[in-house]
Protein backbone atom coordinates (compact mmCIF):
# COMPACT_ATOMS: atom_id res chain seq x y z
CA UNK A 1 78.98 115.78 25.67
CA UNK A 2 80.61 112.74 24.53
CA UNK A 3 81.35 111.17 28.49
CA UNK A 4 82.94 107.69 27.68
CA UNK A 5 85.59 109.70 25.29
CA UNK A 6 86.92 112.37 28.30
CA UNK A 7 86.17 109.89 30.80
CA UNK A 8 88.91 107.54 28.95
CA UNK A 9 91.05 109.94 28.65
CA UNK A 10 91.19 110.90 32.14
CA UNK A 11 92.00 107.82 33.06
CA UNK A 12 94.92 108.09 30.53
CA UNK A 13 96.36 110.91 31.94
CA UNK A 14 96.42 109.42 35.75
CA UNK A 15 97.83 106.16 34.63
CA UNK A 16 99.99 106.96 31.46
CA UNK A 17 100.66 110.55 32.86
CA UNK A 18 100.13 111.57 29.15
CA UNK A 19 98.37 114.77 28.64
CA UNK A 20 94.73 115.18 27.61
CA UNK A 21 95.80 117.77 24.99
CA UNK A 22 98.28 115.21 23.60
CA UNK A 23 95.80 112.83 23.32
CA UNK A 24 93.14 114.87 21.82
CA UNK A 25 95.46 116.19 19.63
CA UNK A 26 96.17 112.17 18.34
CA UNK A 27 92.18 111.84 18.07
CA UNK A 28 92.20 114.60 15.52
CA UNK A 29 95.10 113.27 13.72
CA UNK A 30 93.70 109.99 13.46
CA UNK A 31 90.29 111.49 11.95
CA UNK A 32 91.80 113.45 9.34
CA UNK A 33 93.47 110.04 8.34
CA UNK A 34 90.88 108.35 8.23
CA UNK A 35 89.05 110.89 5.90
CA UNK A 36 91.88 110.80 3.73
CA UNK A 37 91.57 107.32 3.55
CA UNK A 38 87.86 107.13 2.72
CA UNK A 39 87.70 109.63 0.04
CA UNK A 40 91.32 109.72 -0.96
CA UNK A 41 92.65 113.25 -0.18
CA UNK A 42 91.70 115.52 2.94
CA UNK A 43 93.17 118.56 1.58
CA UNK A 44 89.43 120.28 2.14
CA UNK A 45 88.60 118.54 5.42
CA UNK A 46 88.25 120.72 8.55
CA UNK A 47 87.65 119.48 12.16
CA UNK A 48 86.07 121.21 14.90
CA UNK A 49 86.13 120.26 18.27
CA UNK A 50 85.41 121.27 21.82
CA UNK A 51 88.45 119.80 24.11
CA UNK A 52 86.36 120.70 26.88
CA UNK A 53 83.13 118.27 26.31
CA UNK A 54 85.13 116.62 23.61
CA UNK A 55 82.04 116.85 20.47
CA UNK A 56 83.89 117.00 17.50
CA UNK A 57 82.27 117.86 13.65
CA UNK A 58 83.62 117.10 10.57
CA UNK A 59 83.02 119.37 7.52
CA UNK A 60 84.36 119.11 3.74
CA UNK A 61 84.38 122.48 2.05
CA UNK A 62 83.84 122.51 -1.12
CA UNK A 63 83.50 125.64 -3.57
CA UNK A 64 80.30 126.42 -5.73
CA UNK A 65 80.58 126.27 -9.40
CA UNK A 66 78.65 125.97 -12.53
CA UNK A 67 79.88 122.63 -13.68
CA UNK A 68 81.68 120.58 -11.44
CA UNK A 69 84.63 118.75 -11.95
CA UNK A 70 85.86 117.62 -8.81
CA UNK A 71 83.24 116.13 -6.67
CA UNK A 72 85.40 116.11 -3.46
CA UNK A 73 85.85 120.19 -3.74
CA UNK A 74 83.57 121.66 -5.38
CA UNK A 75 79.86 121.90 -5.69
CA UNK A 76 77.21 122.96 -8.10
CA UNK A 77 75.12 126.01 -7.56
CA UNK A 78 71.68 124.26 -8.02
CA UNK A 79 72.86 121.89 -4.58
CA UNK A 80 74.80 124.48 -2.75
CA UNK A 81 70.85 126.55 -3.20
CA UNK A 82 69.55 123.54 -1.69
CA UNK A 83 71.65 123.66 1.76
CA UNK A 84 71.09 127.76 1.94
CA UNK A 85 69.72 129.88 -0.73
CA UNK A 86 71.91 132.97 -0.05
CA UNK A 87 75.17 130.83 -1.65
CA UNK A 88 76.69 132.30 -4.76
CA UNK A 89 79.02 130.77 -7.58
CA UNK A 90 82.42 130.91 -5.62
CA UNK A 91 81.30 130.28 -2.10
CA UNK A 92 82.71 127.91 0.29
CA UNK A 93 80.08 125.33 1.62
CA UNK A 94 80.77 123.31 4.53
CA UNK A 95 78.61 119.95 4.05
CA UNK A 96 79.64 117.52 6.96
CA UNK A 97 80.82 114.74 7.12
CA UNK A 98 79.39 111.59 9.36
CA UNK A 99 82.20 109.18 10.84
CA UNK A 100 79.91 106.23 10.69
CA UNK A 101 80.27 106.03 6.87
CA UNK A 102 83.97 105.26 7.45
CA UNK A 103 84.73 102.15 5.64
CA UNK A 104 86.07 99.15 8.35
CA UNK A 105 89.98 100.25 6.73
CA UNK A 106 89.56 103.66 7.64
CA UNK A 107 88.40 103.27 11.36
CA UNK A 108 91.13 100.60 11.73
CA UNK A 109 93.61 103.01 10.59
CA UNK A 110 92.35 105.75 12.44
CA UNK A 111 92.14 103.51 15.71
CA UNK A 112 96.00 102.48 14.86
CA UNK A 113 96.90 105.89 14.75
CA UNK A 114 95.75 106.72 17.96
CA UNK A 115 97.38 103.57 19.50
CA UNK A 116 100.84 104.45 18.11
CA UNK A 117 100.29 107.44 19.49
CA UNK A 118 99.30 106.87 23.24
CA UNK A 119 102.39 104.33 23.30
CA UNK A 120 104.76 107.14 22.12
CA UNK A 121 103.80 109.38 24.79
CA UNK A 122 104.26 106.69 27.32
CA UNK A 123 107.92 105.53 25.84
CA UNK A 124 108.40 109.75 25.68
CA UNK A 125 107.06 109.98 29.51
CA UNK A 126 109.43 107.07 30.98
CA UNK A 127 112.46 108.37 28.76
CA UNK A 128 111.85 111.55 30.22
CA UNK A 129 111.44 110.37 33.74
CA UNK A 130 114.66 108.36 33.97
CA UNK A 131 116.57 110.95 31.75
CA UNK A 132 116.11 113.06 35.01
CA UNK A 133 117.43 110.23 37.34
CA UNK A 134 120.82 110.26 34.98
CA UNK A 135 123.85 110.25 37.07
CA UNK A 136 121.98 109.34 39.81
CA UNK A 137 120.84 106.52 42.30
CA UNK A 138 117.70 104.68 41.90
CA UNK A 139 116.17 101.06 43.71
CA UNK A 140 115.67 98.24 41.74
CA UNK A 141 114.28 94.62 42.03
CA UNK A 142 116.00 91.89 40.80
CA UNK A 143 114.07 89.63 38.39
CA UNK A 144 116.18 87.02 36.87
CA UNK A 145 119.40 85.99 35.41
CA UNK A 146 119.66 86.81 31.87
CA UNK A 147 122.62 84.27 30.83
CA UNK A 148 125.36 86.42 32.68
CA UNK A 149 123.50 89.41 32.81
CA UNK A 150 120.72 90.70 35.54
CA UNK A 151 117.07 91.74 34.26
CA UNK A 152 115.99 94.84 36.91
CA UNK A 153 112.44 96.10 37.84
CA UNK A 154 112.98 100.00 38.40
CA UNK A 155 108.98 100.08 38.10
CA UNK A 156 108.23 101.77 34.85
CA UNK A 157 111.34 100.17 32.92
CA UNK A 158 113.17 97.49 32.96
CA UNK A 159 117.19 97.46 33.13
CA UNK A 160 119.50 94.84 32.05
CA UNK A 161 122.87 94.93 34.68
CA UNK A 162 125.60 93.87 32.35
CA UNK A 163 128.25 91.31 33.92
CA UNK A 164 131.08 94.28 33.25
CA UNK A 165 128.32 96.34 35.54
CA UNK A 166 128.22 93.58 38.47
CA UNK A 167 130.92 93.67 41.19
CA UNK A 168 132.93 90.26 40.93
CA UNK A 169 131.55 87.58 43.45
CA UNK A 170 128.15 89.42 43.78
CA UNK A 171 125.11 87.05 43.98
CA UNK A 172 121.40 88.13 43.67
CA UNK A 173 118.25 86.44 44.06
CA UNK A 174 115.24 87.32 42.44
CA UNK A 175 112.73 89.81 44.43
CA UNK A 176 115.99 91.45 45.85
CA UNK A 177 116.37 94.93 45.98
CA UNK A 178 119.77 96.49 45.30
CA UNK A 179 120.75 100.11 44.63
CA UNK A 180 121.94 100.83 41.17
CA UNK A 181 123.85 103.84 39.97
CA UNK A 182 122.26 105.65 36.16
CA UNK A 183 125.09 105.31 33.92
CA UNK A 184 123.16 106.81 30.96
CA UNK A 185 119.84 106.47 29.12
CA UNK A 186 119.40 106.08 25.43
CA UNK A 187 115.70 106.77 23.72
CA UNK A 188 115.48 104.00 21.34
CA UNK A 189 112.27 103.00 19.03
CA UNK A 190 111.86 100.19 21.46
CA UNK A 191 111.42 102.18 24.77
CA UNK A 192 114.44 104.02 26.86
CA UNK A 193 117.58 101.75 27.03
CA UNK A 194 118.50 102.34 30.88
CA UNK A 195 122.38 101.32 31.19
CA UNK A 196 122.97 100.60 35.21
CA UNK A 197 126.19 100.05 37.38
CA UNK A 198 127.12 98.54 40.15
CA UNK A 199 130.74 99.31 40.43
CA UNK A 200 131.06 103.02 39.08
CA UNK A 201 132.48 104.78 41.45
CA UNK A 202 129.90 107.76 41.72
CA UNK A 203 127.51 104.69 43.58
CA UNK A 204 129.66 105.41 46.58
CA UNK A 205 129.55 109.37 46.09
CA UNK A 206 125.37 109.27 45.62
CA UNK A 207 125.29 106.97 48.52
CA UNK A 208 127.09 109.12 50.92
CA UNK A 209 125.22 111.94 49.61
CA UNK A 210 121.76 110.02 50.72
CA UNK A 211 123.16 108.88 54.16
CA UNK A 212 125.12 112.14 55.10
CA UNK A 213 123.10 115.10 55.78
CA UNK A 214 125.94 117.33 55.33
CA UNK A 215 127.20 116.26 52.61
CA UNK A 216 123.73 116.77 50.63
CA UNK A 217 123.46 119.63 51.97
CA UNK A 218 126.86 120.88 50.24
CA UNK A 219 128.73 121.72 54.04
CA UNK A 220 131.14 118.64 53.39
CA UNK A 221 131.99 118.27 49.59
CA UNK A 222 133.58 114.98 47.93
CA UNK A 223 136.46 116.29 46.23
CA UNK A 224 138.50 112.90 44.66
CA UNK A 225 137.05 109.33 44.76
CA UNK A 226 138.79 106.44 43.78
CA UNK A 227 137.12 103.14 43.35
CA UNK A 228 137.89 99.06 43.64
CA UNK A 229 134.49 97.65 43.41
CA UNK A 230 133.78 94.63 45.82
CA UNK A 231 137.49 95.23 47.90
CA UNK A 232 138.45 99.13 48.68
CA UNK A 233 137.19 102.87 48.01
CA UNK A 234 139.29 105.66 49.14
CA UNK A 235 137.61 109.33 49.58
CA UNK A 236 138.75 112.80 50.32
CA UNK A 237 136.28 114.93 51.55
CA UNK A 238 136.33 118.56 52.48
CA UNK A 239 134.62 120.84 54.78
CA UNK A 240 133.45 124.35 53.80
CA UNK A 241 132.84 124.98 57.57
CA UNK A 242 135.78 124.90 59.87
CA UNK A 243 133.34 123.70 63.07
CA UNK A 244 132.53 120.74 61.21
CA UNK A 245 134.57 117.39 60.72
CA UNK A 246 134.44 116.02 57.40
CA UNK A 247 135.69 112.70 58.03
CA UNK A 248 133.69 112.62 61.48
CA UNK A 249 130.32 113.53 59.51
CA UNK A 250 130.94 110.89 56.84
CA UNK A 251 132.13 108.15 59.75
CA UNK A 252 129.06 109.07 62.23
CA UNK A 253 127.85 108.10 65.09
CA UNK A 254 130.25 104.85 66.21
CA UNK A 255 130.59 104.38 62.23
CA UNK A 256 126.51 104.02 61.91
CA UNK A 257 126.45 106.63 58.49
CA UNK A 258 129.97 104.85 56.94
CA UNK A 259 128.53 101.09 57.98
CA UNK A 260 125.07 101.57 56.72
CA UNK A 261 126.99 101.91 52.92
CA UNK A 262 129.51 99.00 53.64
CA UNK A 263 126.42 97.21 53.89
CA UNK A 264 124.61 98.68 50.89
CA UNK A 265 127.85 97.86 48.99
CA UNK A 266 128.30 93.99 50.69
CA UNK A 267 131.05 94.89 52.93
CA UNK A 268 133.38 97.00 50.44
CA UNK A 269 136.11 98.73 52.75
CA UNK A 270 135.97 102.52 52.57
CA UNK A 271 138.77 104.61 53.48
CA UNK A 272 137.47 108.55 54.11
CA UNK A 273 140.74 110.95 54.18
CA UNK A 274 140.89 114.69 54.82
CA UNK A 275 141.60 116.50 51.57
CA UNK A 276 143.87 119.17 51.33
CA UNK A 277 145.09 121.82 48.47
CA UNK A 278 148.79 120.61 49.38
CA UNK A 279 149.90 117.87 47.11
CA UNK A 280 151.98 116.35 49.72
CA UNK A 281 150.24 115.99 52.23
CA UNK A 282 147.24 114.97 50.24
CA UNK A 283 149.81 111.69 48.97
CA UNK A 284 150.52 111.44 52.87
CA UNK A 285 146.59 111.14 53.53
CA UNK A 286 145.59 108.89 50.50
CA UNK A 287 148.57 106.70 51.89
CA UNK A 288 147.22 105.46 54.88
CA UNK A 289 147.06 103.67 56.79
CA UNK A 290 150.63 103.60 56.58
CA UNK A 291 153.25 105.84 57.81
CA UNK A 292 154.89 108.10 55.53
CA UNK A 293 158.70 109.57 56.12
CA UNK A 294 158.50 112.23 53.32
CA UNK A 295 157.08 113.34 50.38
CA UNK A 296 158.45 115.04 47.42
CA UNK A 297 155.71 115.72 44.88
CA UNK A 298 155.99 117.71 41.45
CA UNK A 299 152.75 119.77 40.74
CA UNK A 300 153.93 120.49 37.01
CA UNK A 301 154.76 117.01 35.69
CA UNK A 302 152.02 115.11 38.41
CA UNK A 303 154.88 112.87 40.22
CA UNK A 304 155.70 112.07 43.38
CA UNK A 305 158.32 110.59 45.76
CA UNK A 306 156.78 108.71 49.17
CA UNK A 307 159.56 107.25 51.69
CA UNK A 308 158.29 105.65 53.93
CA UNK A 309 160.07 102.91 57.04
CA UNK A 310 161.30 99.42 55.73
CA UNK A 311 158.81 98.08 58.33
CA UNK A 312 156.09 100.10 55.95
CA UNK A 313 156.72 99.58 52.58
CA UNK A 314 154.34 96.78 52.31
CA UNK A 315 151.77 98.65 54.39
CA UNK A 316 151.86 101.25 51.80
CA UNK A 317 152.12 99.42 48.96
CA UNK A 318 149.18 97.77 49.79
CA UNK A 319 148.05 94.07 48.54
CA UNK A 320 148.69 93.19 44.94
CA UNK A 321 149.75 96.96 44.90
CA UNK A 322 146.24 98.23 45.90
CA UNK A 323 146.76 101.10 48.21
CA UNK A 324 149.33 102.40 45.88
CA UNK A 325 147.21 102.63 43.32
CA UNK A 326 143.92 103.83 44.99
CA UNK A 327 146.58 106.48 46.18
CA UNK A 328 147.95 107.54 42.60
CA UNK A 329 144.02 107.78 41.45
CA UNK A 330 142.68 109.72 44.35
CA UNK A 331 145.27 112.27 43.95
CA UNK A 332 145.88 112.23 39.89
CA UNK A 333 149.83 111.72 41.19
CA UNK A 334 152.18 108.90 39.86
CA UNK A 335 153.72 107.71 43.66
CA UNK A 336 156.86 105.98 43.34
CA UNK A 337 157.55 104.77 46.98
CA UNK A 338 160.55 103.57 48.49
CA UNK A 339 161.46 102.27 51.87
CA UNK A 340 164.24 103.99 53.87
CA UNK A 341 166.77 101.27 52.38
CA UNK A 342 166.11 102.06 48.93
CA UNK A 343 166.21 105.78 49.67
CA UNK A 344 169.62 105.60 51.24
CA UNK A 345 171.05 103.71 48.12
CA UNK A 346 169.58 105.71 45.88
CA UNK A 347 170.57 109.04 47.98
CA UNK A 348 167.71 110.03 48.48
CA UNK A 349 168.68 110.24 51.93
CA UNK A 350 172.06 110.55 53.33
CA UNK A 351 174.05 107.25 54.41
CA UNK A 352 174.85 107.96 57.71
CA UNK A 353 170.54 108.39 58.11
CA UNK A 354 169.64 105.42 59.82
CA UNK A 355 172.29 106.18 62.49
CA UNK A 356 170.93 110.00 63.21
CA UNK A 357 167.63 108.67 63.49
CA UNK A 358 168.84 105.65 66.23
CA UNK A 359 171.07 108.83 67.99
CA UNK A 360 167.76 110.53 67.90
CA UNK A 361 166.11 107.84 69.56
CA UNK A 362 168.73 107.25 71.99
CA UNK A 363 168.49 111.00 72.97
CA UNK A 364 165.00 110.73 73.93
CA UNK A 365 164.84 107.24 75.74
CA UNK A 366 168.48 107.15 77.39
CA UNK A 367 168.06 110.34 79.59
CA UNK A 368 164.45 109.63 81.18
CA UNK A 369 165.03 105.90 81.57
CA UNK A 370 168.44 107.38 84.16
CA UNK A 371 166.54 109.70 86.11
CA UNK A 372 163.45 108.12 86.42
CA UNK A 373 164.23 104.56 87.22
CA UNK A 374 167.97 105.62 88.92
CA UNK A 375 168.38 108.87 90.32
CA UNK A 376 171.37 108.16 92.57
CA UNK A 377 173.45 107.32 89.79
CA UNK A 378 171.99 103.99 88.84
CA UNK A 379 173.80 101.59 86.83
CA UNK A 380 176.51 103.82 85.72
CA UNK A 381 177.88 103.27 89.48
CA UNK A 382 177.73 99.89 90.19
CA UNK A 383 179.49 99.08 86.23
CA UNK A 384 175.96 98.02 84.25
CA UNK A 385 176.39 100.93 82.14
CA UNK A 386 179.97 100.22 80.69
CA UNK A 387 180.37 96.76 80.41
CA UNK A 388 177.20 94.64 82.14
CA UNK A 389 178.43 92.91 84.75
CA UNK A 390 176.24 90.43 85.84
CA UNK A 391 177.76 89.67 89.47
CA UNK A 392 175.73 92.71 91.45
CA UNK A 393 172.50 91.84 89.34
CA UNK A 394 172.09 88.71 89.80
CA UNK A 395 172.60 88.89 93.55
CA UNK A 396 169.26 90.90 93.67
CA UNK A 397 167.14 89.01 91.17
CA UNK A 398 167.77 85.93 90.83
CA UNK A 399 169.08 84.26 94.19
CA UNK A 400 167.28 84.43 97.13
CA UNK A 401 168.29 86.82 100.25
CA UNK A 402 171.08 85.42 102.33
CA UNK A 403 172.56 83.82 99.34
CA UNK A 404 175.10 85.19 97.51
CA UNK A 405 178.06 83.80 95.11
CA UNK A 406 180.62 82.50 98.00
CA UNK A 407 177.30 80.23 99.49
CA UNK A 408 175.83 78.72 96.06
CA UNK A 409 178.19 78.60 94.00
CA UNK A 410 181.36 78.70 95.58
CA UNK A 411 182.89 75.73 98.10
CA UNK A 412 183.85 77.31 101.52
CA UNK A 413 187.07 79.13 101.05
CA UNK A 414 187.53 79.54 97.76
CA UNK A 415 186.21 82.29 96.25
CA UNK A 416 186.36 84.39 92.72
CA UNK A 417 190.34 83.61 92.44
CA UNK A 418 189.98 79.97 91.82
CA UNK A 419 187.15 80.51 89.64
CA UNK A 420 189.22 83.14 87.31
CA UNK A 421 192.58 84.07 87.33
CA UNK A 422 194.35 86.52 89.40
CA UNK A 423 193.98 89.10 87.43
CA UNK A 424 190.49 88.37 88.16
CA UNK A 425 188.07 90.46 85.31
CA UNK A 426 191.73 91.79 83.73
CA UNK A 427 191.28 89.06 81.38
CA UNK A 428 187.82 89.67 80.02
CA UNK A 429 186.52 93.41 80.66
CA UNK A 430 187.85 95.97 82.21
CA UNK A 431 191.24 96.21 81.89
CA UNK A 432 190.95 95.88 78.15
CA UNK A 433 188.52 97.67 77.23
CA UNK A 434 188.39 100.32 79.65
CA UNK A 435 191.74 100.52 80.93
CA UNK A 436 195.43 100.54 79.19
CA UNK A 437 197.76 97.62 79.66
CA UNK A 438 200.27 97.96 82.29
CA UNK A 439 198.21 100.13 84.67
CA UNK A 440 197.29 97.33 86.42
CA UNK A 441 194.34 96.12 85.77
CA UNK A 442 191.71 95.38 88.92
CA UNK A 443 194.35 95.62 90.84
CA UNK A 444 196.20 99.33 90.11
CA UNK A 445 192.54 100.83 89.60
CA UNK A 446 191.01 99.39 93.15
CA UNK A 447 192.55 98.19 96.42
CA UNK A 448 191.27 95.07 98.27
CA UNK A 449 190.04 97.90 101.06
CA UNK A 450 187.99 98.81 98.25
CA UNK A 451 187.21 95.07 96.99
CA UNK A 452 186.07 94.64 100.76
CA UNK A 453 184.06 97.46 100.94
CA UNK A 454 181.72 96.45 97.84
CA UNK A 455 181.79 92.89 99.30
CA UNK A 456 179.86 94.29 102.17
CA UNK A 457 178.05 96.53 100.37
CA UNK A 458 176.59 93.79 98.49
CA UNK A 459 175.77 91.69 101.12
CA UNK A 460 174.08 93.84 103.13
CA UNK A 461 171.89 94.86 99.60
CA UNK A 462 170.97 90.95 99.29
CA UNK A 463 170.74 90.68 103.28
CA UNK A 464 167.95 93.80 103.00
């Protein structure tokens, strides 16, 4: 049993993780070389070997004839006699062969051979390795700068992180480790060529795939990813069961899942949206945060109208355009947007739209704020309602009690007819506005009974 040969290879196969077979089948290669090399041809050479205690023999057959011609084939009678007397003229005669009396050439060539070999296997084993890992995540340590470019330990191979790869304003230091997306790998003569990313945007999708359960798992799928590496990712994820929140299972626990790749990606902002199979509201999703009026989109020709409020436009527009444009990738949709402005001069929307939408408001504000805050009637008794007027008001809020118009403001005995004329408000509010000319103003509408009447009425309201 030859015990230093299988113990070697052994020890190949853990380290290299290159079979024994392949290996053995090198050694035989590289004997049958080195034959050829020592007596020129190894047409007639046979090897024989037992892969299990690896003992090999070498033979040369060579045929018995009368005269010979060829030495390295054939063999005379009288010598072939001589090794066993039973051999005939025509017989095949194996005489071995020693591998000592292999010139130094030949053993150099044969231990070349096997060399070449072993690092095949190893450039086949890593290519094979990382070929598996294509499209995929893996950990790497940084090494050094390379010029512009970043030289990555990912153990077996080494990976060279282009500059075009590296998210803009990224730093590394050596001995860091960073998570690297597998853009492709190439077998070259050389070893495998491992091309790496930082800023592809299937980084984020592996990444949420390692940190959510669910998504791994297939329950929440990715459907549409769209990437800014180093500012913004948008994703729209979908769940296959109803009783499970895809956005919640992405976001986790007080954002512990969604934070944990923010930090893996140096604080990238990641928006996670709900997908859905309707176009518009899928634009109305990839929009936000901002609020979105309507949407008009066109399935056949991939277009799409967004209005949105004139306080939005710039919400949804995004900086430098960038929510806009995440948008329009995550959804394969060109989004023109306008803001209700545009819309209206482009009719879009009707003219008169801004004004339904304030009647709108009014309707729902106006009639709570009356009953809630004045049941009895409110302003809309004492004149707030119609025109303002300021004299009951500021009685109540802003003089103190006891105090009242005739005792600030006014000298004793004169009152509100030397401060305006006799027509008294005639001049300035009610009577023109509300009331024709030549009715009579103040005067035809309300008595002084009734003047005196509010008088006390609002003294005894300060008085209180």
């Amino acid at each position: 049993m030859n015990t230093e040969l299988l113990e070697a290879l052994n020890i190949l196969e853990e380290e290299k993780e290159i079979s024994k077979e392949t290996l053995l089948d090198a050694i035989e290669n590289s004997l049958l070389n080195a034959c050829k090399n020592h007596f020129g041809k190894a047409d007639n050479i046979r090897l024989i070997m037992d892969r299990t205690t690896c003992e090999y023999q070498l033979f040369a057959e060579k045929t018995v004839v009368e005269d010979v011609e060829d030495k390295l084939e054939e063999i005379s009678l009288e010598d072939a006699r001589e090794i066993d007397g039973k051999y005939e003229l025509g017989d095949i005669v194996q005489i071995p062969i020693e591998s000592k009396s292999f010139g130094r050439i030949a053993t150099q060539n044969a231990k070349n051979l096997i060399l070449q070999k072993i690092r095949e296997e190893e450039r086949k084993v890593v290519y094979e390795q990382y070929f598996e890992k294509e499209k995929d995540i893996v950990t790497g340590i940084v090494q050094r700068y390379v010029g512009r470019n970043v030289s990555i330990n990912l153990g077996k191979a080494d990976a060279m992180l282009t500059e075009n790869e590296q998210v803009k304003g990224e730093v590394f230091k050596p001995t860091e480790r960073i998570k690297l997306y597998v853009v492709e790998v190439k077998d070259t003569t050389k070893g495998p060529k491992i091309l790496v990313s930082r800023t592809h945007p299937e980084l984020v999708k592996r990444l949420f795939e390692a940190e959510v359960t669910e998504v791994k798992d297939g329950v929440v799928e990715i459907k549409s990813i769209a990437r800014e590496a180093g500012s913004r990712t948008k994703i729209a994820v979908w769940s296959n069961d109803p009783d499970v929140d895809p956005v919640g299972a992405c976001v986790g626990m007080n954002g512990a899942r969604v934070n944990a790749i923010v930090n893996e990606l140096r604080g990238e902002k990641i928006d996670i949206i709900n997908w859905s199979d309707n176009p518009a509201i899928l634009i109305e999703n990839a929009l936000s945060p901002a609020k979105v009026i309507s949407v008009m989109a066109d399935p056949d020709d991939k277009t799409a109208g967004v209005i949105v409020p004139d306080y939005q436009l710039s919400l949804a527009i995004g900086k430098e355009g960038q929510n806009a444009r995440l948008a329009a990738r995550l959804t394969g949709y060109k989004i023109d947007i306008k803001s209700e402005t545009q819309a209206i001069e482009s009719g879009d929307l009707p003219e008169n739209y801004l004004e339904l939408s304030e009647g709108v408001f009014e309707e729902e504000y106006e009639e709570p704020y009356e009953e809630e805050g004045y049941p009895d009637g409110g302003f809309a008794e004492e004149g707030y309602e119609e025109d303002g007027d300021a004299g009951e008001g500021y009685e109540e809020e802003d003089y103190p009690a006891g105090e009242g118009y005739e005792e600030e403001d006014y000298p004793a005995g004169e009152g509100f007819e030397e401060e305006y004329p006799e027509d008294g408000y005639a001049g300035e509010g009610y009577a023109k506005e509300d009331y024709p000319a030549g009715e009579g103003g103040f005067e035809d509408e309300y008595s002084e009974e009734d003047s005196d009447e509010e008088d006390e009425i609002i003294f005894e309201e300060v008085e209180d």
